[in-house]
Protein backbone atom coordinates (compact mmCIF):
# COMPACT_ATOMS: atom_id res chain seq x y z
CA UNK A 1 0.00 0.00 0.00
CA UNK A 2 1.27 3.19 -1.16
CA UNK A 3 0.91 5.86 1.99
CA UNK A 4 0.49 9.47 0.15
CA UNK A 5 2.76 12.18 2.00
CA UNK A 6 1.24 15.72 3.17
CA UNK A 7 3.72 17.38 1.25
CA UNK A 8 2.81 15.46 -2.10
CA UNK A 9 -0.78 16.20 -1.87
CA UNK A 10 -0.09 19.83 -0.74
CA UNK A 11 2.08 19.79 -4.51
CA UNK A 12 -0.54 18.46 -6.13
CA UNK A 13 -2.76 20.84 -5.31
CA UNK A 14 -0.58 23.41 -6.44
CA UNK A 15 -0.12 22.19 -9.44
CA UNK A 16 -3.69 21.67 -10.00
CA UNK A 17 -4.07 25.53 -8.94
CA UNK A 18 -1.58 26.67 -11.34
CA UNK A 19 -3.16 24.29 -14.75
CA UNK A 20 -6.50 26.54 -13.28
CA UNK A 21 -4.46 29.60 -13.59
CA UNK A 22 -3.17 28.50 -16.94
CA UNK A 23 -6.09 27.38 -18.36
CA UNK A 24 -8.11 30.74 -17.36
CA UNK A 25 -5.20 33.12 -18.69
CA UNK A 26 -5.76 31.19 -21.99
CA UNK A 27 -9.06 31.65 -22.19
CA UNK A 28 -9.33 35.02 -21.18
CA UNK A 29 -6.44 36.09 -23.88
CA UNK A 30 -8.46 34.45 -26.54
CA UNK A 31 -11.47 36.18 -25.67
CA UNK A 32 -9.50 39.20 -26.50
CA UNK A 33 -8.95 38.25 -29.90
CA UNK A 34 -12.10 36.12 -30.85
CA UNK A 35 -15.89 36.22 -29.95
CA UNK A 36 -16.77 34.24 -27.12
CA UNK A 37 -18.10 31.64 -29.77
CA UNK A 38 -14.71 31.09 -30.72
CA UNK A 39 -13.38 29.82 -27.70
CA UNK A 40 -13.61 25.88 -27.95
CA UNK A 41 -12.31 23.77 -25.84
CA UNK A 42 -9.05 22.60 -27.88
CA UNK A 43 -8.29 26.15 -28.65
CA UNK A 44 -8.38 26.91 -25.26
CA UNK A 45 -6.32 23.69 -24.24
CA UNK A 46 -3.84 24.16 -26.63
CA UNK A 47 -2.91 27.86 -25.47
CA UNK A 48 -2.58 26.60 -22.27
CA UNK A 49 -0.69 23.79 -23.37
CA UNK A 50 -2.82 21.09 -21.65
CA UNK A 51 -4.94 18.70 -23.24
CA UNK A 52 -9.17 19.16 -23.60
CA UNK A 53 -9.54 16.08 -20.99
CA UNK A 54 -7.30 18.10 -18.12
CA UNK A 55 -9.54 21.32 -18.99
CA UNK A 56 -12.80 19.12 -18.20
CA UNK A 57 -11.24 17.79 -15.28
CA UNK A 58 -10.81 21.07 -13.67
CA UNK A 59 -14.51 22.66 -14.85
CA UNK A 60 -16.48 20.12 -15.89
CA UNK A 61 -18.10 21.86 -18.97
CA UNK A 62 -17.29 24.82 -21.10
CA UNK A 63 -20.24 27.05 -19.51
CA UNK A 64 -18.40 26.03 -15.97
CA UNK A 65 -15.06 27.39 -17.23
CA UNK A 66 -16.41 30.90 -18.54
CA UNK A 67 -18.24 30.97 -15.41
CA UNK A 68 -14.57 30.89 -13.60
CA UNK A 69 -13.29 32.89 -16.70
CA UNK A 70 -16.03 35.47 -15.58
CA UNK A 71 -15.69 35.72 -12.02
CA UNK A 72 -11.57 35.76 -12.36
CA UNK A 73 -11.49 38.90 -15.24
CA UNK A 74 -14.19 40.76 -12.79
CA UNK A 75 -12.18 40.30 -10.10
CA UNK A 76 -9.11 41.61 -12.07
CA UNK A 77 -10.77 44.48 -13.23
CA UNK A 78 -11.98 45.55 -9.42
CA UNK A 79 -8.30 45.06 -8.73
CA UNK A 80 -6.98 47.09 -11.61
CA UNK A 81 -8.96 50.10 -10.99
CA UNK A 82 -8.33 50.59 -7.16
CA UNK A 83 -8.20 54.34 -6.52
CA UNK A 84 -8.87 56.69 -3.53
CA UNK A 85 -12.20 58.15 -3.75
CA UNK A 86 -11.75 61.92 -4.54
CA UNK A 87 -8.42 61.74 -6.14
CA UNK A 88 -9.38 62.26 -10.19
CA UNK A 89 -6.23 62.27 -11.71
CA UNK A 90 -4.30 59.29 -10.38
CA UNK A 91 -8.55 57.61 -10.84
CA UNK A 92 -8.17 58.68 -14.97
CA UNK A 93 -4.28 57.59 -15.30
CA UNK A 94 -5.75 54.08 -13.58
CA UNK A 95 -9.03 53.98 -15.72
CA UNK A 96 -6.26 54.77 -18.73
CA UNK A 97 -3.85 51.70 -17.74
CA UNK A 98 -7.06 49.22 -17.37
CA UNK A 99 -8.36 50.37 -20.76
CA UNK A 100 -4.86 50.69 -22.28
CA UNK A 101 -4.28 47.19 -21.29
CA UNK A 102 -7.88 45.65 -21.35
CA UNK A 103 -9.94 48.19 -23.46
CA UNK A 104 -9.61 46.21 -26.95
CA UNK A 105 -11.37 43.36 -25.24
CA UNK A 106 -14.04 44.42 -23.87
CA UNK A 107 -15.10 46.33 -27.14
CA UNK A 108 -15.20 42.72 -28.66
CA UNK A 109 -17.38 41.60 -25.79
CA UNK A 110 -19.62 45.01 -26.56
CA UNK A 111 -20.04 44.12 -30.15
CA UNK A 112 -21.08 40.91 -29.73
CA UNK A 113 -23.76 41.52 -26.96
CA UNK A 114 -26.83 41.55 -28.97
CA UNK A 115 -26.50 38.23 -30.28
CA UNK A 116 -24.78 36.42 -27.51
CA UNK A 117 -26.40 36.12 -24.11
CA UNK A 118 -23.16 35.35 -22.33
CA UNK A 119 -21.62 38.80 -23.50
CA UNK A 120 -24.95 40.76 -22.76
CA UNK A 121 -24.27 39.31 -19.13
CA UNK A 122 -20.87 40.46 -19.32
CA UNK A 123 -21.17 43.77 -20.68
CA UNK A 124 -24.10 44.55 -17.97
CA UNK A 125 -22.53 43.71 -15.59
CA UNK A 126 -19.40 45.58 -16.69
CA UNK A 127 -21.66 48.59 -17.09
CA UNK A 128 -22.41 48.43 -13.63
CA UNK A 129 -19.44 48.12 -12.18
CA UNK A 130 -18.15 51.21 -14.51
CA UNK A 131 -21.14 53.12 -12.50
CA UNK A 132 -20.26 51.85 -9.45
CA UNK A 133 -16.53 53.04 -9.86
CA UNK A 134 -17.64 56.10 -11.01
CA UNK A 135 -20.17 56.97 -8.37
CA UNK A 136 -17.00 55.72 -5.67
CA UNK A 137 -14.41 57.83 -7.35
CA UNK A 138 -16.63 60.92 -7.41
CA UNK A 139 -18.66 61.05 -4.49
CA UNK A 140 -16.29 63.17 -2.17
CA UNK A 141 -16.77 65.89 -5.49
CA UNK A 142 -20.63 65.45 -5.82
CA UNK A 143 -21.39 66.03 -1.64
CA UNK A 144 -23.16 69.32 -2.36
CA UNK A 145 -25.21 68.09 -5.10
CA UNK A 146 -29.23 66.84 -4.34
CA UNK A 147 -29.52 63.28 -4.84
CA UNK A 148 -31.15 64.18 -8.21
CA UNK A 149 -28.33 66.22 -9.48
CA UNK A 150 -25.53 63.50 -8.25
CA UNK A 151 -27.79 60.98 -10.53
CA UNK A 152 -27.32 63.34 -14.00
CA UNK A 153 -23.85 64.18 -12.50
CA UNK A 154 -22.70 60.64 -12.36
CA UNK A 155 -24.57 60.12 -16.00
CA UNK A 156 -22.02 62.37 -17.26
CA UNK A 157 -19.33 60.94 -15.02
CA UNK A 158 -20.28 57.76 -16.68
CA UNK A 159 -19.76 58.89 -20.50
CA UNK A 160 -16.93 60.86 -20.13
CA UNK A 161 -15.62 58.08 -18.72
CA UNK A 162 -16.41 55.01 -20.14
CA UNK A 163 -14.45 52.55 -22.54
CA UNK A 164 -15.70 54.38 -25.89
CA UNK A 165 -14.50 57.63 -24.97
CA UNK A 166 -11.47 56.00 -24.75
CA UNK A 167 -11.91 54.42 -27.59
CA UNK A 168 -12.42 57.45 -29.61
CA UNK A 169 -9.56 59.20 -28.29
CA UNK A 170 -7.42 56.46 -28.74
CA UNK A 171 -8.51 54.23 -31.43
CA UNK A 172 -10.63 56.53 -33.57
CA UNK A 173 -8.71 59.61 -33.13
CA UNK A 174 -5.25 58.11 -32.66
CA UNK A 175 -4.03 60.42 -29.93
CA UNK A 176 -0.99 59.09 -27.93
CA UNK A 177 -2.27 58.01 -24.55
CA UNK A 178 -0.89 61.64 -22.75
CA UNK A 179 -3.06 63.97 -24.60
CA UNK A 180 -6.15 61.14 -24.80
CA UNK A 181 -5.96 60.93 -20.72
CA UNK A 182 -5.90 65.35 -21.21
CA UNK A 183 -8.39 65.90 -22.75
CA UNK A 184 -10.76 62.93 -20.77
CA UNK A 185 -9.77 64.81 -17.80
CA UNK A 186 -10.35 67.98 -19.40
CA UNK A 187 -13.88 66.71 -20.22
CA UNK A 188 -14.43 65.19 -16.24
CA UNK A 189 -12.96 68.72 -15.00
CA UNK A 190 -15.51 70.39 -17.13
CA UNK A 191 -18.49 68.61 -15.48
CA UNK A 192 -16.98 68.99 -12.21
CA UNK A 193 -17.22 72.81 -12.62
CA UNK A 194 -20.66 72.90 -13.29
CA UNK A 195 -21.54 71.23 -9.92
């Protein structure tokens, strides 16, 4: 009888953790570059150089592992775009390195959202979380507004803001990412004013 050690167990755990890791990362950088219909199993398997059977192992399904693929990238995002409440600069310059680094992607996502559900989901919830930033980042500003005027305040918050003013700036424009970030600041100052 073969008596399993602590220690081996406790490796292959980590081991299993990392292939998790792996496997997520993979799918998450092909959802970057495809639409979500795309990302099959073997594609997925094969950027993470394991095989489709170890990727059913650890999530049981496809739905299971954009599930995980879902809740990771959210978390990632919350992570990415950590700022003190009040402090709009260093907020933009973040908002700028999570778009500069994430931005491409989730425009995919958004043009794929009326046809598949699992984007829709995605993009809401994205949507939401963009408002919720927003309302977090700004609400030291917005304390002598009513409650009505924090709600159009935060609309405009929102916009000036969001991933396709950044995307215009950027992309559409083709400003380099110093005069982009001015002039979305410029834009936030300019509601800020009219408080």
């Amino acid at each position: 009888m073969k008596v399993t050690r602590p220690y081996e167990m406790r490796t292959r755990a980590d081991t299993a953790a990392q292939t998790r890791e792996r496997i997520i990362n993979a799918t998450i950088e092909l959802a970057n570059e495809k639409p979500l219909i795309a990302l099959t199993l073997p594609a997925i398997a094969s950027l993470a150089g394991v095989t489709v059977q170890t990727v059913l192992r650890q999530f049981g399904s496809r739905d299971r592992l954009l599930d995980a693929v879902t809740e990771s990238a959210t978390a990632r995002v919350v992570t990415e775009r950590a700022v003190n409440p009040g402090d709009v600069s260093t907020a933009i310059r973040t908002l700028f390195d999570h778009y500069e680094l994430r931005g491409d992607g989730v425009l995919l996502l958004l043009g794929q959202e009326h046809w598949e559900p699992r984007a829709a989901d995605i993009t809401a919830a994205g949507r939401r979380l963009h408002r919720d930033w927003v309302t977090r980042v700004f609400a030291p500003l917005l304390t002598q507004s009513s409650a009505a005027g924090q709600d159009e305040i935060i609309d405009l918050l929102v916009v000036a803001s969001d991933v396709y003013t950044w995307k215009l700036l950027r992309r559409d424009r083709g400003l380099a990412r110093p005069e982009a970030e001015s002039r979305m600041l410029r834009l936030i100052g300019k509601i800020l004013e009219g408080i």
